[in-house]
Protein backbone atom coordinates (compact mmCIF):
# COMPACT_ATOMS: atom_id res chain seq x y z
CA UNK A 1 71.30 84.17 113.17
CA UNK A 2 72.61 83.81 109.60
CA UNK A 3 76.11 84.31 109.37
CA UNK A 4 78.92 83.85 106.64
CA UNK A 5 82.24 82.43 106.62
CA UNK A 6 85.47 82.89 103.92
CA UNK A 7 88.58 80.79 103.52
CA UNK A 8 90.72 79.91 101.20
CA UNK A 9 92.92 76.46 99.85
CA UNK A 10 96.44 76.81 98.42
CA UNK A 11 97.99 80.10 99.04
CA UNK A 12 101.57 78.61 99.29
CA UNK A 13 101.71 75.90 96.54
CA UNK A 14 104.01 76.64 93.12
CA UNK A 15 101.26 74.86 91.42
CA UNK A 16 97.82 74.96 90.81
CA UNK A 17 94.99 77.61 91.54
CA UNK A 18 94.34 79.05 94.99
CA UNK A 19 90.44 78.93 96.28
CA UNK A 20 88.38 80.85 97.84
CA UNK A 21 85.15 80.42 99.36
CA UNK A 22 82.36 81.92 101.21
CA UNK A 23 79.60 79.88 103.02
CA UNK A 24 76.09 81.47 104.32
CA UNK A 25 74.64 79.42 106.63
CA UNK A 26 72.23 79.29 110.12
CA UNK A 27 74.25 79.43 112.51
CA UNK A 28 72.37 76.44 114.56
CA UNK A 29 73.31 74.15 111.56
CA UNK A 30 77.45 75.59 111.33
CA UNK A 31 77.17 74.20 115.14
CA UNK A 32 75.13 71.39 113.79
CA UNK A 33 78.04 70.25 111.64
CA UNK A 34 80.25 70.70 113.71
CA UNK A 35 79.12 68.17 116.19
CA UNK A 36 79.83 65.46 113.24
CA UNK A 37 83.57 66.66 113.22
CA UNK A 38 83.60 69.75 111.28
CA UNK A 39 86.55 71.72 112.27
CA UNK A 40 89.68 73.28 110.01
CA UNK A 41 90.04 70.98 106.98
CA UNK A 42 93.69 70.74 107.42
CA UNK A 43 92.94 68.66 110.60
CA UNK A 44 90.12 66.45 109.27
CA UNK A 45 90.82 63.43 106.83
CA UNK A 46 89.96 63.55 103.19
CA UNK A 47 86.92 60.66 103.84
CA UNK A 48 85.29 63.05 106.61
CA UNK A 49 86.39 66.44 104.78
CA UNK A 50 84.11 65.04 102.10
CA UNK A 51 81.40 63.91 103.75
CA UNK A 52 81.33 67.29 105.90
CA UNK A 53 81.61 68.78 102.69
CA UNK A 54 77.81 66.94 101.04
CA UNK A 55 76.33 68.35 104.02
CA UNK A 56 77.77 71.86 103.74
CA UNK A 57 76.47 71.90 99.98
CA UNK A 58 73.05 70.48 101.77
CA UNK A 59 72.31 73.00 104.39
CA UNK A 60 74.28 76.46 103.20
CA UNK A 61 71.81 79.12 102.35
CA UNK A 62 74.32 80.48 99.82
CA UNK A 63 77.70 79.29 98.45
CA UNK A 64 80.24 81.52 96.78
CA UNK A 65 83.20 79.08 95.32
CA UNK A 66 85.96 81.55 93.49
CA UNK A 67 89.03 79.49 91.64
CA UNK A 68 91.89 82.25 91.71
CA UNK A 69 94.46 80.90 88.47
CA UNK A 70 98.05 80.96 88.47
CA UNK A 71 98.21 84.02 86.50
CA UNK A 72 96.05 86.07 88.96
CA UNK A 73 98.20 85.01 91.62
CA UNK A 74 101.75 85.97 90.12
CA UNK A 75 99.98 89.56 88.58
CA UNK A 76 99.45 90.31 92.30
CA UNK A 77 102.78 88.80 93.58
CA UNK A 78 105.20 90.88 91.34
CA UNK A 79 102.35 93.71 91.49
CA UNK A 80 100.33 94.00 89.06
CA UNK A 81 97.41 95.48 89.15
CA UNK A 82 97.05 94.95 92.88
CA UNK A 83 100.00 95.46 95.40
CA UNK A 84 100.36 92.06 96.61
CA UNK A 85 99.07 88.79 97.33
CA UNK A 86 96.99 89.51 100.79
CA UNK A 87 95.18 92.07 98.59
CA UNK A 88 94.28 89.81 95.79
CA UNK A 89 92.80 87.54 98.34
CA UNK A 90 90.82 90.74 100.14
CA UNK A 91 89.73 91.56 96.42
CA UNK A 92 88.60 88.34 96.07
CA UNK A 93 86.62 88.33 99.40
CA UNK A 94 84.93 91.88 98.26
CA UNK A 95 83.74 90.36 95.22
CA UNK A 96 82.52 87.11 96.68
CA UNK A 97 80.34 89.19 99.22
CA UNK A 98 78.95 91.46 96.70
CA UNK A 99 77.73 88.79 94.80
CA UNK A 100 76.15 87.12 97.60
CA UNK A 101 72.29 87.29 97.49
CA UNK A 102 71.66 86.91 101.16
CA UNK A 103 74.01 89.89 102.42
CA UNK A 104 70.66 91.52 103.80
CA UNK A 105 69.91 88.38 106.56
CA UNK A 106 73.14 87.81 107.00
CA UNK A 107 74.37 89.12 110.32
CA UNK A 108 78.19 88.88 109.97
CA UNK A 109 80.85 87.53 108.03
CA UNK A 110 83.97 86.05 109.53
CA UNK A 111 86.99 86.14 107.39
CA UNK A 112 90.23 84.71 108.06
CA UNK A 113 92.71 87.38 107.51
CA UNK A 114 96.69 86.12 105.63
CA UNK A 115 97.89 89.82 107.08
CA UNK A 116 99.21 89.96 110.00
CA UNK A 117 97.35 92.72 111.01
CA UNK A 118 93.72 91.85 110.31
CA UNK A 119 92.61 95.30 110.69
CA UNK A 120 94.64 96.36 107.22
CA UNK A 121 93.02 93.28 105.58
CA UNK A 122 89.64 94.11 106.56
CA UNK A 123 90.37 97.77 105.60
CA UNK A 124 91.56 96.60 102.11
CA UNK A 125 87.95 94.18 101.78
CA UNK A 126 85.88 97.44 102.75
CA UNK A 127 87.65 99.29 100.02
CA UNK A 128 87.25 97.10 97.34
CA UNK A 129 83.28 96.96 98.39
CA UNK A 130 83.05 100.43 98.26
CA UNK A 131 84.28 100.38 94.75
CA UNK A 132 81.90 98.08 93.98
CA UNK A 133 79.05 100.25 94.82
CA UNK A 134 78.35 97.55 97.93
CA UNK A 135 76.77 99.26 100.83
CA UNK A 136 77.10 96.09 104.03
CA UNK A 137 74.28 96.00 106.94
CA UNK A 138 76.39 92.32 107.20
CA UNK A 139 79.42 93.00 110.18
CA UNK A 140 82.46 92.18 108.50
CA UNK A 141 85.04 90.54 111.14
CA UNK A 142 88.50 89.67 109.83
CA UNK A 143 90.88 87.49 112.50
CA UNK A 144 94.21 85.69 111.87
CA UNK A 145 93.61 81.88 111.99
CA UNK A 146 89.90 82.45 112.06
CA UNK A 147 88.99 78.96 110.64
CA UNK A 148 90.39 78.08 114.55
CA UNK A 149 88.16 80.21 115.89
CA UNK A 150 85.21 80.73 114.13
CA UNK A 151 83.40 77.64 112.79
CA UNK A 152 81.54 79.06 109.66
CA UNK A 153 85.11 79.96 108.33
CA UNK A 154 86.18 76.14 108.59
CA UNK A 155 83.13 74.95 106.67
CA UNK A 156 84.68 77.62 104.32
CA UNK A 157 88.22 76.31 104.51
CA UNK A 158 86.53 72.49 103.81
CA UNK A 159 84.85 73.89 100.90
CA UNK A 160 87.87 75.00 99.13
CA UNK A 161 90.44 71.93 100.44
CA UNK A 162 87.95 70.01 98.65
CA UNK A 163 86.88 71.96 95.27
CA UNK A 164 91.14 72.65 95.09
CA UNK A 165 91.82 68.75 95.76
CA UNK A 166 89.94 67.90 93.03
CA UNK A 167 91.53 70.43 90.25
CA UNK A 168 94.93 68.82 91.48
CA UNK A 169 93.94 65.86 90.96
CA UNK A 170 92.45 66.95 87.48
CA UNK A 171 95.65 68.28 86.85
CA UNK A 172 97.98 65.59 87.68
CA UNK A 173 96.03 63.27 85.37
CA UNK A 174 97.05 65.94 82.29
CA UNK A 175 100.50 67.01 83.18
CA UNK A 176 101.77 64.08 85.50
CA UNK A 177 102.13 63.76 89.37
CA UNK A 178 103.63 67.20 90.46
CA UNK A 179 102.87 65.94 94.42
CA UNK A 180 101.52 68.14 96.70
CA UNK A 181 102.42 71.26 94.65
CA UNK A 182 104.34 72.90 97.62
CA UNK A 183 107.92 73.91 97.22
CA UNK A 184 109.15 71.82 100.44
CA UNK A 185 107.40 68.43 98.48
CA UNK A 186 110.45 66.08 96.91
CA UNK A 187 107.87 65.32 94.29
CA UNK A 188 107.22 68.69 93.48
CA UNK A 189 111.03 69.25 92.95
CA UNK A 190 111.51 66.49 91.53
CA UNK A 191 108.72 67.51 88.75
CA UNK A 192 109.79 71.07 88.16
CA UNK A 193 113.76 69.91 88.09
CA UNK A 194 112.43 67.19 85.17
CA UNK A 195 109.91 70.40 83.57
CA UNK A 196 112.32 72.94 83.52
CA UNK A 197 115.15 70.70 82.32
CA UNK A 198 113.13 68.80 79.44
CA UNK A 199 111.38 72.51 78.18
CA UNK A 200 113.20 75.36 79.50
CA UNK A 201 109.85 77.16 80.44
CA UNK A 202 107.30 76.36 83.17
CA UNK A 203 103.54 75.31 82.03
CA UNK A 204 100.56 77.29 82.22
CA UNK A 205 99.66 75.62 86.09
CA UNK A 206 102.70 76.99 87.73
CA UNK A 207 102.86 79.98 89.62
CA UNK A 208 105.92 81.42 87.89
CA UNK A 209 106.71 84.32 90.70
CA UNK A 210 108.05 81.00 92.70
CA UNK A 211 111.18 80.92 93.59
CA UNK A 212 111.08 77.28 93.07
CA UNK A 213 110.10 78.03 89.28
CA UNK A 214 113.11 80.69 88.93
CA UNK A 215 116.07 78.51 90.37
CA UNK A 216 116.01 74.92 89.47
CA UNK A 217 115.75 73.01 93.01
CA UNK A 218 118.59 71.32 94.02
């Protein structure tokens, strides 16, 4: 069976994009990689992540990569446009699938769901597709933590950890070492406290609907 998978890298950071991606593949070869260690890419190290990652690129029938900016992210947060975050990300999902080629083979898609309730997230997805015109013969499945349970979603999650990894690291080369990004980082602190106190204004890779970017961190 062919079946698809979305995830996404760096919902909670102050800095830096979030990603989203969604990976079409056979299932025998999702199980395949698996045997070599694929699993959720938060629990693999960066040397396997990557080389899970080659093969991915390898075997996948189709890949859908989606780089959601800073300015997307805080639209949807103070809501704009959209009504929140969770529904950026199932807007994002809806127009990932409908630019997929290989809906038509592909039996389902598993996507991991950031509401609590998976069955309002899915909802939202099936909205935005039927906005877009996009009539599914694809099963759409929606579960919380479903890169833990569904193995096509953590070759998705490895897929964005490592196209998101290496825009950090892009951007750490152009506007200094900001850490991991994430509000609870020292590092992070440390490099908004400096940002905010040298210019008065965050720069154009910080999500300014942070808290962290509206009170200076202590």
């Amino acid at each position: 069976m062919i079946i698809g998978g979305i995830d996404e890298a760096g919902r909670g950071p102050a800095i830096g994009p979030m990603v989203m991606s969604l990976v079409i593949m056979d299932e025998e070869d999702v199980y395949g990689l698996v045997s070599m260690g694929a699993r959720d890419s938060k629990a693999m190290t960066p040397k396997l992540r990557r080389r899970v990652y080659s093969f991915i690129l390898e075997r996948c029938l189709e890949l859908l990569v989606r780089v959601v900016s800073p300015e997307e992210i805080d639209n949807a947060v103070m809501g704009r446009g959209l009504a929140n975050l969770n529904e950026l990300e199932a807007y994002v999902a809806a127009e990932m699938i409908s630019m997929a080629k290989g809906l038509g083979r592909t039996g389902k898609i598993y996507m991991d769901s950031p509401d609590p309730k998976p069955e309002r997230y899915l909802s939202a997805v099936k909205r935005f597709l039927e906005v877009k015109g996009v009539s599914l013969r694809s099963t759409l499945v929606a579960e919380n933590h479903a890169e833990l349970k569904f193995p096509v979603v953590a070759l998705a999650s490895i897929v964005s950890k490592v196209v998101r990894d290496d825009i950090v690291e892009k951007l750490r080369k152009e506007y200094g070492d900001f850490g991991s990004g994430y509000p609870s980082d020292p590092k992070t602190k440390e490099f908004i406290r400096e940002w905010l106190g040298k210019r008065g204004e965050s720069p154009p890779i910080a999500r300014k609907s942070w808290r962290s970017w509206r009170v200076i961190p202590s």
